[in-house]
Protein backbone atom coordinates (compact mmCIF):
# COMPACT_ATOMS: atom_id res chain seq x y z
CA UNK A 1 -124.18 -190.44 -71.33
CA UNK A 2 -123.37 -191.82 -74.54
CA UNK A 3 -120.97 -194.63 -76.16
CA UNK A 4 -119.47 -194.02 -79.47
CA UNK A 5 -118.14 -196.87 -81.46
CA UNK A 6 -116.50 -196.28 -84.63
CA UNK A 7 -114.35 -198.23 -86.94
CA UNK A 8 -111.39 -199.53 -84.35
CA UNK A 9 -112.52 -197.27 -81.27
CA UNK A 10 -114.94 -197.22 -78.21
CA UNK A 11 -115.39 -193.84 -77.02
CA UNK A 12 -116.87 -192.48 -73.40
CA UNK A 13 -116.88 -188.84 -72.92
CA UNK A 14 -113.14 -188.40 -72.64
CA UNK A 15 -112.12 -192.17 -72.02
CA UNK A 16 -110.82 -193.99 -75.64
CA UNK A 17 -110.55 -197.63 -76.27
CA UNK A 18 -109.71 -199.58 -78.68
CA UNK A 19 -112.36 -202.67 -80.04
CA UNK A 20 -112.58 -205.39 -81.94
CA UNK A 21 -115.76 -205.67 -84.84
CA UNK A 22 -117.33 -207.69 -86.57
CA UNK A 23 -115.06 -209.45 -89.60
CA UNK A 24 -117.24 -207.14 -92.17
CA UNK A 25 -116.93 -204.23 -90.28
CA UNK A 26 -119.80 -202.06 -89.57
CA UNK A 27 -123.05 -201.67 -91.85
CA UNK A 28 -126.57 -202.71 -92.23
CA UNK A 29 -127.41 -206.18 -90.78
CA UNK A 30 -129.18 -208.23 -93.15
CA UNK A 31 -129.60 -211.55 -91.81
CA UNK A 32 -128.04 -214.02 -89.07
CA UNK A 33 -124.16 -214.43 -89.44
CA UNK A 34 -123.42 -211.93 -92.07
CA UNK A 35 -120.69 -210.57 -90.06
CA UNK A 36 -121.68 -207.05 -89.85
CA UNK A 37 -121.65 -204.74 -86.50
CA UNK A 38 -125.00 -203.57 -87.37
CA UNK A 39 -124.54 -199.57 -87.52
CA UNK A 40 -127.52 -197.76 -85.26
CA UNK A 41 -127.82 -196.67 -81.97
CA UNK A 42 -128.84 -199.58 -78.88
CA UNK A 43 -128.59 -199.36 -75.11
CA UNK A 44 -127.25 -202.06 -72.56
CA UNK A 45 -130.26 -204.32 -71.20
CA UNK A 46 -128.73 -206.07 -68.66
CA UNK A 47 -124.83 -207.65 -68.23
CA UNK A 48 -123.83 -211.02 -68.04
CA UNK A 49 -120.70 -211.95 -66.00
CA UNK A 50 -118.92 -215.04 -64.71
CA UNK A 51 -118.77 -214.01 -60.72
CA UNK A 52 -115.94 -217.01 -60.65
CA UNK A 53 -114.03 -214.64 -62.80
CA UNK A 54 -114.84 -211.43 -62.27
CA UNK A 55 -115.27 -210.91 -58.57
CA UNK A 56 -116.29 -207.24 -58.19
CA UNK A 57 -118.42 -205.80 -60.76
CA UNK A 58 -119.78 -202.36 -59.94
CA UNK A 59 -122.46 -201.12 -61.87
CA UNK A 60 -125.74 -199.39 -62.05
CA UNK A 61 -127.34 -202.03 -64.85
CA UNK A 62 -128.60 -205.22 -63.68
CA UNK A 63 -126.66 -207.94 -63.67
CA UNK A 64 -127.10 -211.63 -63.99
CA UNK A 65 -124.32 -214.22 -62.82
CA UNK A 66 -123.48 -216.97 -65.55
CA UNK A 67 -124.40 -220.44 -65.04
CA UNK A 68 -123.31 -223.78 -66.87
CA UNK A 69 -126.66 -224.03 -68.46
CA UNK A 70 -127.01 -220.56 -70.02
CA UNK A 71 -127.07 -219.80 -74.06
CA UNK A 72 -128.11 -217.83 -76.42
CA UNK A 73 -130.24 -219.25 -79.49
CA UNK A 74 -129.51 -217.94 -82.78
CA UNK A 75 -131.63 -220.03 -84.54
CA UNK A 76 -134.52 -218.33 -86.04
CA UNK A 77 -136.91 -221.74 -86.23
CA UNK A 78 -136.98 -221.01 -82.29
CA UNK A 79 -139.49 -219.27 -80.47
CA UNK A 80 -136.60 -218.06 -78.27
CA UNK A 81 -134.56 -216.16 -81.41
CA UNK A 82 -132.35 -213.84 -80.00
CA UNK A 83 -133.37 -214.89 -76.22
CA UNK A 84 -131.19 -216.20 -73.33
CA UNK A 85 -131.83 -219.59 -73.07
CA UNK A 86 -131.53 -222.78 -70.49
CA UNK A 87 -129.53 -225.51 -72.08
CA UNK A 88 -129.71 -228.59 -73.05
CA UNK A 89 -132.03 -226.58 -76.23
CA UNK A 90 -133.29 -228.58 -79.12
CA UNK A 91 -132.30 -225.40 -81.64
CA UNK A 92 -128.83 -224.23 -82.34
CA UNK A 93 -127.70 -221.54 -80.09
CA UNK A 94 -123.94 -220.24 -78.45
CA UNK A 95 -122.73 -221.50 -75.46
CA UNK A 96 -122.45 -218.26 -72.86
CA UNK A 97 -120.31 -220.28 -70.39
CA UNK A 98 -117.29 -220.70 -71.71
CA UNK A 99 -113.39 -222.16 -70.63
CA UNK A 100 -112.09 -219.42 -73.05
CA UNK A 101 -112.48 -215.62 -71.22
CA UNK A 102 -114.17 -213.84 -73.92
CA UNK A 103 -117.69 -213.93 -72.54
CA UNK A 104 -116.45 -213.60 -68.93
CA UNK A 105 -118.46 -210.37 -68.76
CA UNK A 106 -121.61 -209.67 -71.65
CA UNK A 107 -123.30 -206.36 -72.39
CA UNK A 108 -126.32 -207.11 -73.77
CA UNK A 109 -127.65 -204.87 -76.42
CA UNK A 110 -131.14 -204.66 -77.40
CA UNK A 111 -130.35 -205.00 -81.53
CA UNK A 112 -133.41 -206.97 -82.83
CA UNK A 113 -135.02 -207.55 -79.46
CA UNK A 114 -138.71 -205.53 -79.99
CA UNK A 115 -139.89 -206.84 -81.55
CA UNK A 116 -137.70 -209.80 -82.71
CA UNK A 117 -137.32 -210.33 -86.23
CA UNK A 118 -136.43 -213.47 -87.78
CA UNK A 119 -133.51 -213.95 -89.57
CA UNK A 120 -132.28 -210.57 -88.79
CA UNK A 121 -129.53 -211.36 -86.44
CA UNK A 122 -128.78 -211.72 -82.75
CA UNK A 123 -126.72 -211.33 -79.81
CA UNK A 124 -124.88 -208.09 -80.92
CA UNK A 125 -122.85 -207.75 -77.29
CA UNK A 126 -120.06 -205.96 -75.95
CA UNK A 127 -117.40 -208.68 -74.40
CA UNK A 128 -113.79 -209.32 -74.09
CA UNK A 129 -111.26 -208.87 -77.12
CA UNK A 130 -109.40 -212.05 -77.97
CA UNK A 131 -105.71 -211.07 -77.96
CA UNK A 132 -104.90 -209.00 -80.90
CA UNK A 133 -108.24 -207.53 -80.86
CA UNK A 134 -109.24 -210.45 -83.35
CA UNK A 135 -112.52 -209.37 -85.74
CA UNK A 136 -115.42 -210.81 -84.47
CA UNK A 137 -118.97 -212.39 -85.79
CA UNK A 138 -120.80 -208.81 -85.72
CA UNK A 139 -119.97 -208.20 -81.75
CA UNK A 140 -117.86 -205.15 -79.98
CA UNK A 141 -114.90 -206.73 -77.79
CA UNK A 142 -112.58 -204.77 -75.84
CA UNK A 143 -110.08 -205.66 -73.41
CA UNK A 144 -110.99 -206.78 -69.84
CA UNK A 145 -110.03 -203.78 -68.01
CA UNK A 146 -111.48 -201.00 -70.04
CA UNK A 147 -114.64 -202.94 -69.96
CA UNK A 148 -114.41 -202.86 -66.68
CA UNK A 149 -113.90 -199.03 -66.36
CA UNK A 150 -116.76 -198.88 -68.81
CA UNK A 151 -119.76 -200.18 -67.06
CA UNK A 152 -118.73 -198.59 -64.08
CA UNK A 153 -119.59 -195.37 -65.51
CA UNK A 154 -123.03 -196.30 -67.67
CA UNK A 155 -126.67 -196.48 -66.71
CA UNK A 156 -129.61 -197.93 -68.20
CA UNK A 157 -130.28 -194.84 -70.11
CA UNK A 158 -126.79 -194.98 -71.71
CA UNK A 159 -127.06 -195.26 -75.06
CA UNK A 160 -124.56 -196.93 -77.64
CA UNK A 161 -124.52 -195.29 -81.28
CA UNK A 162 -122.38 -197.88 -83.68
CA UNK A 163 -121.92 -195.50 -86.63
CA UNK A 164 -119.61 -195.85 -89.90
CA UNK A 165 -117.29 -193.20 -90.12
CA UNK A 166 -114.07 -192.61 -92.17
């Protein structure tokens, strides 16, 4: 089963949604906070979810509940670049628990994860649209309920090809 995600649309087999992308659309990542939706092809490691929000999640990719203390560093002086992270953290990272519903549920994709290369970029996910499918910093957002329908129908050999097509 595979994910297509081109220009303004997520596509699953027959099943078409629109997305939000990063603010320079999609091309070749060069470094952390360029803005780009880095074009290639990635599959989900594992989703993140607020069970406070989202009480039923069905899926056949392991899932991890959000907690208070969880980030993400994005600071490549860490060790933990492009990691989940416990906070309080001494290096700059994002905030995964949030009072805003964006990051409510997280697919993870493994962009820069093996190995991890500094400078290069991190936490390319697939999370909630902001209303009017606002651009993002280099991440895929969709609306709630199509995510929803999404995961329900992807495994862990799902893959997710970000391409650039007119």
């Amino acid at each position: 089963m595979h994910i297509l995600i081109n220009k303004k649309y997520l596509t699953l087999d027959n099943y078409k949604a629109k997305c939000a992308l990063g603010k320079r659309g999609i091309g070749y990542k060069r470094k952390e906070g360029d803005l780009i939706t880095p074009k290639g092809t990635y599959k989900v490691k594992y989703i993140l979810y607020r069970k406070d929000r989202v009480k039923k999640i069905q899926t056949k990719i392991k899932k991890i509940a959000i907690r208070k203390d969880m980030g993400w560093c994005d600071d490549p002086k860490s060790r933990d670049y492009n990691k989940l992270i416990k906070l309080p953290y001494a290096y700059s990272y994002e905030k995964i628990f949030r009072k805003e519903n964006n990051y409510d549920i997280i697919l993870i994709l493994n962009y820069n994860m093996n190995p991890v290369i500094k400078n290069k970029g991190s936490a390319i996910f697939i999370h909630i649209a902001k209303k009017n499918y606002k651009k993002t910093e280099g991440c895929i957002a969709l609306k709630k309920a199509h995510l929803l329908k999404i995961i329900k129908r992807i495994n862990k050999n799902t893959t997710i090809k970000i391409v650039n097509q007119r």
